[in-house]
N, C-alpha and C. Protein backbone atom coordinates (compact mmCIF):
# COMPACT_ATOMS: atom_id res chain seq x y z
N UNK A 1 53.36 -90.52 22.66
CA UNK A 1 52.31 -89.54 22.92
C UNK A 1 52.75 -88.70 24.11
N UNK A 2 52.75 -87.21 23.81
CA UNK A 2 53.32 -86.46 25.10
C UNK A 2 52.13 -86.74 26.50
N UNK A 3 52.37 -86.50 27.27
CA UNK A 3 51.37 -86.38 28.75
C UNK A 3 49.89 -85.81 28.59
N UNK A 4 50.13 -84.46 27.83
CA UNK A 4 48.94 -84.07 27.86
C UNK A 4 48.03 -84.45 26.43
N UNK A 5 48.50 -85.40 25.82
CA UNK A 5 47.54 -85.64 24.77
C UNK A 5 46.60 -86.91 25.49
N UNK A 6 45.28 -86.95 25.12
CA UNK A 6 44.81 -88.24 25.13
C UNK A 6 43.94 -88.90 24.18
N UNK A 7 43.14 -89.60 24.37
CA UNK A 7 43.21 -90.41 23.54
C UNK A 7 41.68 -90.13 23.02
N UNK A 8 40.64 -90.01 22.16
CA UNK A 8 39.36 -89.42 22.16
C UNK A 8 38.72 -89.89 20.98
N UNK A 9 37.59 -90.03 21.01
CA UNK A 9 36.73 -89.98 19.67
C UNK A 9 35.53 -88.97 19.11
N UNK A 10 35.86 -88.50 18.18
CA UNK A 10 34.58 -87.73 17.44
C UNK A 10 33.43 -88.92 16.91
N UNK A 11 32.77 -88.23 17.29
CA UNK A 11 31.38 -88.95 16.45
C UNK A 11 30.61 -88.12 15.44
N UNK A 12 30.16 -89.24 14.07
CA UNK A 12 29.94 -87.94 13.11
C UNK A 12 29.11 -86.72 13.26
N UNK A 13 28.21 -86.10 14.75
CA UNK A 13 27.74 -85.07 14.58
C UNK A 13 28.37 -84.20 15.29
N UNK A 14 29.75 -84.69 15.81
CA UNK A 14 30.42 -83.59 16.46
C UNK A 14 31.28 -82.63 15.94
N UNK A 15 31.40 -81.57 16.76
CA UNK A 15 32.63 -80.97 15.94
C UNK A 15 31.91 -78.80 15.95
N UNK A 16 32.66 -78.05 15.58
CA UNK A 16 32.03 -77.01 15.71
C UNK A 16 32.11 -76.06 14.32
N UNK A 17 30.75 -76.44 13.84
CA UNK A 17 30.72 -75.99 12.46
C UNK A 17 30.56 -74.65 12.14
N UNK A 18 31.78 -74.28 11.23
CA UNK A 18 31.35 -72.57 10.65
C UNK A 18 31.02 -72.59 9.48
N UNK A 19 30.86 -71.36 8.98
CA UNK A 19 30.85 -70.93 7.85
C UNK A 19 32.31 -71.47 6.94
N UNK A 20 32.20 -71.94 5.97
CA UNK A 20 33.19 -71.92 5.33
C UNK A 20 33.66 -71.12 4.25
N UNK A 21 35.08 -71.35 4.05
CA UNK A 21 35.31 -69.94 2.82
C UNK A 21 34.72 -70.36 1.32
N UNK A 22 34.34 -71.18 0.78
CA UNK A 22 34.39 -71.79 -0.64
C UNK A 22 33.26 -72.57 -0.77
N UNK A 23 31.72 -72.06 -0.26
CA UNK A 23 30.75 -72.08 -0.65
C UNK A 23 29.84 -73.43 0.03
N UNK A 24 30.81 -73.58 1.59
CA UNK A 24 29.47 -74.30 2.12
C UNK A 24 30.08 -74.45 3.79
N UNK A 25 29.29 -75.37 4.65
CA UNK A 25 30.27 -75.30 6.21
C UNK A 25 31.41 -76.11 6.28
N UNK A 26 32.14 -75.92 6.79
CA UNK A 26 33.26 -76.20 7.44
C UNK A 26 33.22 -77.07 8.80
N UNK A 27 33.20 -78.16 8.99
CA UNK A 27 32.98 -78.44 10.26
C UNK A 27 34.44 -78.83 11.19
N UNK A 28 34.66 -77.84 12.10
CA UNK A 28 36.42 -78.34 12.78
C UNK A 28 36.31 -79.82 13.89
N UNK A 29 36.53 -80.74 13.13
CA UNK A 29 36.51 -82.00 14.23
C UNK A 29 37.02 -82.24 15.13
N UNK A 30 38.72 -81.74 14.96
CA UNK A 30 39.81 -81.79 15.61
C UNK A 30 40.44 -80.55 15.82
N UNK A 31 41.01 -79.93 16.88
CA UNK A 31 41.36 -79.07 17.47
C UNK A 31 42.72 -79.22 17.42
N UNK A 32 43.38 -78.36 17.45
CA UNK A 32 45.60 -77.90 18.27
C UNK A 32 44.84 -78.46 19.46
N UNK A 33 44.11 -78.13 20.39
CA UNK A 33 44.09 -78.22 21.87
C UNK A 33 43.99 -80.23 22.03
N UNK A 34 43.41 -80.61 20.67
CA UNK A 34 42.59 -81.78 21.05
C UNK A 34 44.01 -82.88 20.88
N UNK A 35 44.65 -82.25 20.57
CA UNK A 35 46.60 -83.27 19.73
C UNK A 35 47.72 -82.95 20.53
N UNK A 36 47.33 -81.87 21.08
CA UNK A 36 48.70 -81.19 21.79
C UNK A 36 49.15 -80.45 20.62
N UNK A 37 48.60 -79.90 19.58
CA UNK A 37 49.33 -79.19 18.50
C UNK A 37 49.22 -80.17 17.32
N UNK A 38 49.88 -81.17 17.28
CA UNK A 38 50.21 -82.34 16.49
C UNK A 38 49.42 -82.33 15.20
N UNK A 39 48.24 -82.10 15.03
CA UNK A 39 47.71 -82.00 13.43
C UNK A 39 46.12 -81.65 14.10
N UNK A 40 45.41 -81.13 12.84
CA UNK A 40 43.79 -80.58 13.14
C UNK A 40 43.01 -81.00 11.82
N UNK A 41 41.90 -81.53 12.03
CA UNK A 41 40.84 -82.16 11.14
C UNK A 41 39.75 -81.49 11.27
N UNK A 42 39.48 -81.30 9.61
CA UNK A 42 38.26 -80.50 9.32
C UNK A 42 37.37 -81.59 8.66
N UNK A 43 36.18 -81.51 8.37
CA UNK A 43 35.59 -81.52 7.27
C UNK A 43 35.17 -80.70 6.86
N UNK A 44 35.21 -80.23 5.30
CA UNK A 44 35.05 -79.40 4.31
C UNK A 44 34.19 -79.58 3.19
N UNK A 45 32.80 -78.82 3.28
CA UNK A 45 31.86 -78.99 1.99
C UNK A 45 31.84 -77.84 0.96
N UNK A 46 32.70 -78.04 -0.21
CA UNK A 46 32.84 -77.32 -1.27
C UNK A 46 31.61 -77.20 -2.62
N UNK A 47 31.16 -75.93 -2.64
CA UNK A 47 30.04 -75.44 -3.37
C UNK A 47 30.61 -76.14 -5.33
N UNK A 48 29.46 -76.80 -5.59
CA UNK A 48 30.12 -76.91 -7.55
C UNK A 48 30.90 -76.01 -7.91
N UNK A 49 31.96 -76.44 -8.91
CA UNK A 49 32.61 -75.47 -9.07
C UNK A 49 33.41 -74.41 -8.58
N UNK A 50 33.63 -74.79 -7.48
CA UNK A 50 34.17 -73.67 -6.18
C UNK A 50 36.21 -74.40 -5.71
N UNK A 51 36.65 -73.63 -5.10
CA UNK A 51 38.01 -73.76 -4.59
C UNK A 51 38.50 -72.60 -4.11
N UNK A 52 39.71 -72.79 -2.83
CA UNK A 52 40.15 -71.93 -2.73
C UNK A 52 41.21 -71.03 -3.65
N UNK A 53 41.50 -69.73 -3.30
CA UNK A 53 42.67 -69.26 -4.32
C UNK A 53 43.97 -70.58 -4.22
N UNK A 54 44.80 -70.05 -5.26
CA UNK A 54 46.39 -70.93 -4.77
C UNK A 54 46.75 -70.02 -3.55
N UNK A 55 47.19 -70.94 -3.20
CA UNK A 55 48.16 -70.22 -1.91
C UNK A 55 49.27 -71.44 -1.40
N UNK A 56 50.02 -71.31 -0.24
CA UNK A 56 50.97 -71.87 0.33
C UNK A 56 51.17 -71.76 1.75
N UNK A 57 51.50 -72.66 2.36
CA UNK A 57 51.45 -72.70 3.73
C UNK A 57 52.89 -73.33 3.96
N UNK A 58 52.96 -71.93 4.92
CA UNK A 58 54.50 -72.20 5.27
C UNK A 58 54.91 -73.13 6.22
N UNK A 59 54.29 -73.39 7.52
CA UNK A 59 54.39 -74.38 8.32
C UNK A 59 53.50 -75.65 8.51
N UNK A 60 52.44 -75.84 8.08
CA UNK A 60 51.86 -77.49 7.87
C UNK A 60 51.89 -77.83 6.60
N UNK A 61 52.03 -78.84 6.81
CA UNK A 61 51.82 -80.13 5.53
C UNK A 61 50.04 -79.80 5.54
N UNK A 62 49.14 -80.15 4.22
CA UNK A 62 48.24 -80.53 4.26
C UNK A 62 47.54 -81.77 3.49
N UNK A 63 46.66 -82.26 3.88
CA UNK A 63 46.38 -83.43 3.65
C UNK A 63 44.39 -83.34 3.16
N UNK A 64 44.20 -83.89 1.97
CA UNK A 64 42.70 -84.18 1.95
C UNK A 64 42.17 -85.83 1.53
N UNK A 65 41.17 -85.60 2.14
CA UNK A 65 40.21 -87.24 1.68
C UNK A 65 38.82 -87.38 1.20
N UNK A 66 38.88 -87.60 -0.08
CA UNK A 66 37.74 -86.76 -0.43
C UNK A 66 36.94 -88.12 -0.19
N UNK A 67 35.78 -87.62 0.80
CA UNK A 67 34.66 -88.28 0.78
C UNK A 67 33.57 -88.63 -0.41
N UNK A 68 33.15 -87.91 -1.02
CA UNK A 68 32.15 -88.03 -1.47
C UNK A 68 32.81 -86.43 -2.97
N UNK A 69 32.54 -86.87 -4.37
CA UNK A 69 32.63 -85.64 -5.36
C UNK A 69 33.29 -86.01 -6.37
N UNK A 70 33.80 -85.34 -6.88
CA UNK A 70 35.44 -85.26 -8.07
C UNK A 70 36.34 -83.79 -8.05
N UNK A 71 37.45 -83.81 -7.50
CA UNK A 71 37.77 -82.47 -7.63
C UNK A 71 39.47 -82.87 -8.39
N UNK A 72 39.66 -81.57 -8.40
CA UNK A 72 41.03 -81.52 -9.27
C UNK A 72 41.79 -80.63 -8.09
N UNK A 73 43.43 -80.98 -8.15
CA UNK A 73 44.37 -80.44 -7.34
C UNK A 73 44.85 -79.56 -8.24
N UNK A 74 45.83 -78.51 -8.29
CA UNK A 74 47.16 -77.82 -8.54
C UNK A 74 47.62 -77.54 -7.94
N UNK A 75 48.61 -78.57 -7.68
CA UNK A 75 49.90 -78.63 -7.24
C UNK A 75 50.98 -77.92 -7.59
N UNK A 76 51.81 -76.81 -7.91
CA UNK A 76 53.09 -76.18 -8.15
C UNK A 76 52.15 -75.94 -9.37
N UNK A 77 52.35 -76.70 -10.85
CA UNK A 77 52.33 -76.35 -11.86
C UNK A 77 51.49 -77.83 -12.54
N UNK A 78 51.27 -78.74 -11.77
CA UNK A 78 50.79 -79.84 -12.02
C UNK A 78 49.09 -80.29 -12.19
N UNK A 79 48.46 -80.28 -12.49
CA UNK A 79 46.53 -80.58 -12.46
C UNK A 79 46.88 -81.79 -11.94
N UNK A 80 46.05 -82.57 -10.69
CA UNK A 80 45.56 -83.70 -9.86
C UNK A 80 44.30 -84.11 -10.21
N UNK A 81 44.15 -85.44 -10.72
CA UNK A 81 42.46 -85.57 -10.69
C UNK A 81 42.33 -86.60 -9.30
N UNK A 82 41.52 -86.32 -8.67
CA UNK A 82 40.69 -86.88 -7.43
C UNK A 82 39.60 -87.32 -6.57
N UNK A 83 39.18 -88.28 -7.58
CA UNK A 83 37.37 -88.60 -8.10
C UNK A 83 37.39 -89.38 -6.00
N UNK A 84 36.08 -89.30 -5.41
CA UNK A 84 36.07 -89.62 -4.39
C UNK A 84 37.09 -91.29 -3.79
N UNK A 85 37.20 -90.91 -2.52
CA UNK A 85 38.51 -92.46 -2.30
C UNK A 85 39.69 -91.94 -2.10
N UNK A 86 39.87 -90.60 -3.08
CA UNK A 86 41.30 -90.22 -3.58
C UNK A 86 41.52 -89.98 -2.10
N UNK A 87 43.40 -89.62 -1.89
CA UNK A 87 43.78 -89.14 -0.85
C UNK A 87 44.88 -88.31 -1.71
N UNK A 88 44.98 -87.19 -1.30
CA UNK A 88 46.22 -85.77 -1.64
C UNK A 88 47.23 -85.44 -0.73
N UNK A 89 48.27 -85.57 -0.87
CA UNK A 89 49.15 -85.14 0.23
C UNK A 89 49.86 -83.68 -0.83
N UNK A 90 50.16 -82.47 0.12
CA UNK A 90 50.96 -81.54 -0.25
C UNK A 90 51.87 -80.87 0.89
N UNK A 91 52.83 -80.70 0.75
CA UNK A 91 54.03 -80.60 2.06
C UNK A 91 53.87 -79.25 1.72
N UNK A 92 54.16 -78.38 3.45
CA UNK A 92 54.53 -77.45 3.18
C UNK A 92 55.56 -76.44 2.43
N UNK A 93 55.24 -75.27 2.25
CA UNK A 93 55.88 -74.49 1.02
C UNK A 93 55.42 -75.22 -0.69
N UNK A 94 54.55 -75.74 -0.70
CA UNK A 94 54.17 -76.01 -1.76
C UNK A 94 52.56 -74.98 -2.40
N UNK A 95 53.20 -74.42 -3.56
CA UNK A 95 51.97 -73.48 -4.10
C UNK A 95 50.43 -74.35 -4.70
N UNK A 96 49.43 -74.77 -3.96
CA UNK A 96 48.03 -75.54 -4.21
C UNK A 96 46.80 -74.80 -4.57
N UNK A 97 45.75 -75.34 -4.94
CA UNK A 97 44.82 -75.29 -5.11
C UNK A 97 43.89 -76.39 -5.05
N UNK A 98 42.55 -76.31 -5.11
CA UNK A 98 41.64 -77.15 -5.85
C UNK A 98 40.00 -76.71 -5.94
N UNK A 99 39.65 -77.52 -6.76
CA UNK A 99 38.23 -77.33 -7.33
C UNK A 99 37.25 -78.32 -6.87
N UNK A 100 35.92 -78.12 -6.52
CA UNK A 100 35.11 -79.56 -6.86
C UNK A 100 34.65 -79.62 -8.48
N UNK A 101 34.71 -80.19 -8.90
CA UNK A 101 34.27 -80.60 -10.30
C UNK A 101 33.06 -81.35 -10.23
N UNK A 102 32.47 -81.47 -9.58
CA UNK A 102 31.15 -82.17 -9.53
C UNK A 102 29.88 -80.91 -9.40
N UNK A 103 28.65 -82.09 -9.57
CA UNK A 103 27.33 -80.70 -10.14
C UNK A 103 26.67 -80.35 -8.55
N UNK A 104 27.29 -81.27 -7.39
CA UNK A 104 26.66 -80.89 -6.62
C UNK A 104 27.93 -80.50 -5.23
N UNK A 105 27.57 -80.03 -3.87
CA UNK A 105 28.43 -79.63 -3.00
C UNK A 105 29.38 -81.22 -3.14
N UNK A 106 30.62 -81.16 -2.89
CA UNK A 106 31.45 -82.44 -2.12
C UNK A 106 32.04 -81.91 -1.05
N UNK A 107 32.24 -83.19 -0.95
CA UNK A 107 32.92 -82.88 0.66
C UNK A 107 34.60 -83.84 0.84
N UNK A 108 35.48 -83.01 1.50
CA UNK A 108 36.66 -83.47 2.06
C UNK A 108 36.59 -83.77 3.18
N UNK A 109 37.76 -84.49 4.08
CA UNK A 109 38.02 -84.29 5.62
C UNK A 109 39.65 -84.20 5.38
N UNK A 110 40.08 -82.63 5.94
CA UNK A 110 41.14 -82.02 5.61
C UNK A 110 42.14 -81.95 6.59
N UNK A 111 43.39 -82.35 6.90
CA UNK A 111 43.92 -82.92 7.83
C UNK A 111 45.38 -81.84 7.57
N UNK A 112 45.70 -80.90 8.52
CA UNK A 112 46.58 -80.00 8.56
C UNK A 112 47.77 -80.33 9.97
N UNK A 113 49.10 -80.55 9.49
CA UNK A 113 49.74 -81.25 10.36
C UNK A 113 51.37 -80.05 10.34
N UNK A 114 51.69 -79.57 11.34
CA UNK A 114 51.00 -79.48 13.08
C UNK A 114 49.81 -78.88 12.86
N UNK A 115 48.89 -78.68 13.76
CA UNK A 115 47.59 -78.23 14.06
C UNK A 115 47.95 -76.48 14.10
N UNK A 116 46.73 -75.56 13.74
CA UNK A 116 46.76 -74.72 14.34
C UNK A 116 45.89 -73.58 12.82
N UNK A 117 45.82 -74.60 11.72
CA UNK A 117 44.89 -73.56 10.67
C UNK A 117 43.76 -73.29 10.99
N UNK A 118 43.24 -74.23 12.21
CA UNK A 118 41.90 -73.63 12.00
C UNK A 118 41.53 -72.83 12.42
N UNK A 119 42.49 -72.08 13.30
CA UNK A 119 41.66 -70.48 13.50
C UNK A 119 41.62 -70.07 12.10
N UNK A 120 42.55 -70.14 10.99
CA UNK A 120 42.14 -69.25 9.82
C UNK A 120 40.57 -69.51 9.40
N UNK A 121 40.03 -70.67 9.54
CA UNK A 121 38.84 -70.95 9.17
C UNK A 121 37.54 -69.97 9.79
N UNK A 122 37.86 -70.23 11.16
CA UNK A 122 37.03 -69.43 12.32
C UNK A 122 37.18 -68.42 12.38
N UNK A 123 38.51 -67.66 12.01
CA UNK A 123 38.42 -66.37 11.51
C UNK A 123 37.85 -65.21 10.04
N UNK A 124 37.76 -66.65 9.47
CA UNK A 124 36.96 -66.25 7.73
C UNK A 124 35.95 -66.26 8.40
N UNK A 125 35.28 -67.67 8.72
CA UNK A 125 34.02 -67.59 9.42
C UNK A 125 33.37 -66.13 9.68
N UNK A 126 34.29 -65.79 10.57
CA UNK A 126 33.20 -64.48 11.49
C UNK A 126 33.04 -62.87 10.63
N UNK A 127 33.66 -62.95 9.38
CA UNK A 127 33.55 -62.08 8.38
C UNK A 127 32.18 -61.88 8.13
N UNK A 128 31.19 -61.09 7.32
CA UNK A 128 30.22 -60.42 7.61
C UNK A 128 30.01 -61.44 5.94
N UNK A 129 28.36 -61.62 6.38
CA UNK A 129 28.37 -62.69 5.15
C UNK A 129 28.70 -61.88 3.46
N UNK A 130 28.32 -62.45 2.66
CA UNK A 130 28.79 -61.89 1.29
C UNK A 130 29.60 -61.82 1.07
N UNK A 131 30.41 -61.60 -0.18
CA UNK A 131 31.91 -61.46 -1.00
C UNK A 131 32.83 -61.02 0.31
N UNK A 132 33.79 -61.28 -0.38
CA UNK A 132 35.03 -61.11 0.74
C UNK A 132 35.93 -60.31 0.38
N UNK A 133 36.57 -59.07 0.36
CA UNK A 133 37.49 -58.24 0.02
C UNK A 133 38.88 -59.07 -0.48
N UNK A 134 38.94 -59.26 -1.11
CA UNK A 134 40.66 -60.09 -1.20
C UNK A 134 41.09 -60.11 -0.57
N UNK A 135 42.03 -58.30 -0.12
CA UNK A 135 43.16 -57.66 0.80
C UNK A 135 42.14 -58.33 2.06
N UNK A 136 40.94 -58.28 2.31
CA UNK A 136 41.14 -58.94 3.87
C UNK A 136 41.77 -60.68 4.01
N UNK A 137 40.89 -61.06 2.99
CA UNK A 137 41.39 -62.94 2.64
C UNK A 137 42.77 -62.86 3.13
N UNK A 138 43.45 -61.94 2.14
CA UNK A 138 44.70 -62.05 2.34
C UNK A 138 45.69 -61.82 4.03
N UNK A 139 45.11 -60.72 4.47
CA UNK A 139 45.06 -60.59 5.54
C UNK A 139 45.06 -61.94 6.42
N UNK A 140 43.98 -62.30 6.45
CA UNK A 140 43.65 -63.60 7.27
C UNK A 140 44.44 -64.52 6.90
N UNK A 141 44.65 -64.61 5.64
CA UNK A 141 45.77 -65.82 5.15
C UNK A 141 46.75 -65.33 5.91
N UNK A 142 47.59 -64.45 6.22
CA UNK A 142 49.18 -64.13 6.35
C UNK A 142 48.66 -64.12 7.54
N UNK A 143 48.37 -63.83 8.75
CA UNK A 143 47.94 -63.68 10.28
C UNK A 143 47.94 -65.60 10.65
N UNK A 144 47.44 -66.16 9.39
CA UNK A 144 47.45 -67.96 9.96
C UNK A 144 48.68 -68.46 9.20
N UNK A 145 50.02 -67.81 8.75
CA UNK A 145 50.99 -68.67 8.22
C UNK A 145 50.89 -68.65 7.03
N UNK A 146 50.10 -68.21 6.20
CA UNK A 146 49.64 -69.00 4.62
C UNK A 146 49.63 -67.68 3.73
N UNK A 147 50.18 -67.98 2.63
CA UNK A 147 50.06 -66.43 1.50
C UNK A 147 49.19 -67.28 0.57
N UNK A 148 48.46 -66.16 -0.02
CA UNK A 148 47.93 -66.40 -1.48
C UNK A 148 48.70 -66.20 -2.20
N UNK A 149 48.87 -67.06 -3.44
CA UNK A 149 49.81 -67.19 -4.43
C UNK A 149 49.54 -66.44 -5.94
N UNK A 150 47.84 -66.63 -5.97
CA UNK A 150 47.34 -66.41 -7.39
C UNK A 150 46.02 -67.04 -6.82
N UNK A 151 45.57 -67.37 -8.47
CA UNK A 151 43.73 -67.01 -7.93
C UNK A 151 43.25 -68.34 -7.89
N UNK A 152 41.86 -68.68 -7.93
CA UNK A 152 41.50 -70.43 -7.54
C UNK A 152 41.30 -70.76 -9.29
N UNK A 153 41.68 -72.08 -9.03
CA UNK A 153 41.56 -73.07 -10.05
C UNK A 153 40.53 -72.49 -11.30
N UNK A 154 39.64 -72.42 -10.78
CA UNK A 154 38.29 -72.26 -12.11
C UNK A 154 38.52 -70.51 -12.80
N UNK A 155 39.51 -69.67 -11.91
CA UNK A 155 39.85 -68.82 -12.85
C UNK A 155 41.26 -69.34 -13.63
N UNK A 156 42.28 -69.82 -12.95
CA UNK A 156 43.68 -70.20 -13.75
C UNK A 156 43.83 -70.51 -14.66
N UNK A 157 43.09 -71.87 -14.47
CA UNK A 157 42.05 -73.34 -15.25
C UNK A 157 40.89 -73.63 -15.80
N UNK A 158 40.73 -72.65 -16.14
CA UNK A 158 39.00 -72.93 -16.78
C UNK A 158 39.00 -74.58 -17.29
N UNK A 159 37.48 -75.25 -16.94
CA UNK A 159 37.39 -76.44 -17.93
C UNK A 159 37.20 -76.19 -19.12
């Protein structure tokens, strides 16, 4: 552990919740500041039927745990099923997605290693509520490391 990391606990009402992109809040548990960089933890409540576009992230690995739902991954070219319990690993430079497949919100706790996506979050966040222009998404994606690849799951993939 470098010097300036220490050692800390969240408790489940902590944390500084935004808006999230994919139809519910976002709560950031874990901070870059709170690791020394080292990795950042979200929890993530995804609207039925909802996911982000594909995209790819050039410098973290990402990681989910789905608490509570059923969702599906795409991975490169691959469908993931991930009924709650599941755990997902995807290394960076890998093209992802996913969906909740369940009738009601689920929820992840999303673990991005080194730390530092969640300004992309806090920066969707502060977007003006309603639909989102793509070209800005996109925007925000490329400003945090990450391109969109193609579109989210439930258009690619219809069930």
């Amino acid at each position: 552990m470098s010097a300036s990391a220490k050692v800390f606990v969240v408790l489940a009402e902590e944390g500084t919740t935004v808006r999230g992109p994919v139809g519910g809040p976002t709560t950031i548990k874990i901070r870059s500041e709170d690791t020394d960089g080292s990795f950042a933890l979200l929890e993530n409540v995804i609207a039925p039927g909802e996911g982000p576009p594909l995209h790819v992230h050039g410098g973290e690995d990402e990681m989910w745990y789905v608490l509570d739902g059923h969702f599906r991954f795409r991975v490169d070219e691959r469908i993931l099923d991930a009924p709650a319990g599941s755990f997902v690993f995807v290394p960076r430079g890998t093209a992802h997605c996913l969906q909740n497949m369940s009738d009601a919100p689920a929820r992840l706790m999303v673990i991005f290693t080194p730390a530092g996506m969640e300004r992309f979050f806090e920066e969707h966040a502060a977007l003006p509520a309603g639909p989102i222009d793509p070209a800005v998404y996109r925007e925000i994606a490329r400003r945090s490391g990450m391109s969109v690849a193609g579109p989210p799951l439930a258009e690619s993939d219809p069930l």
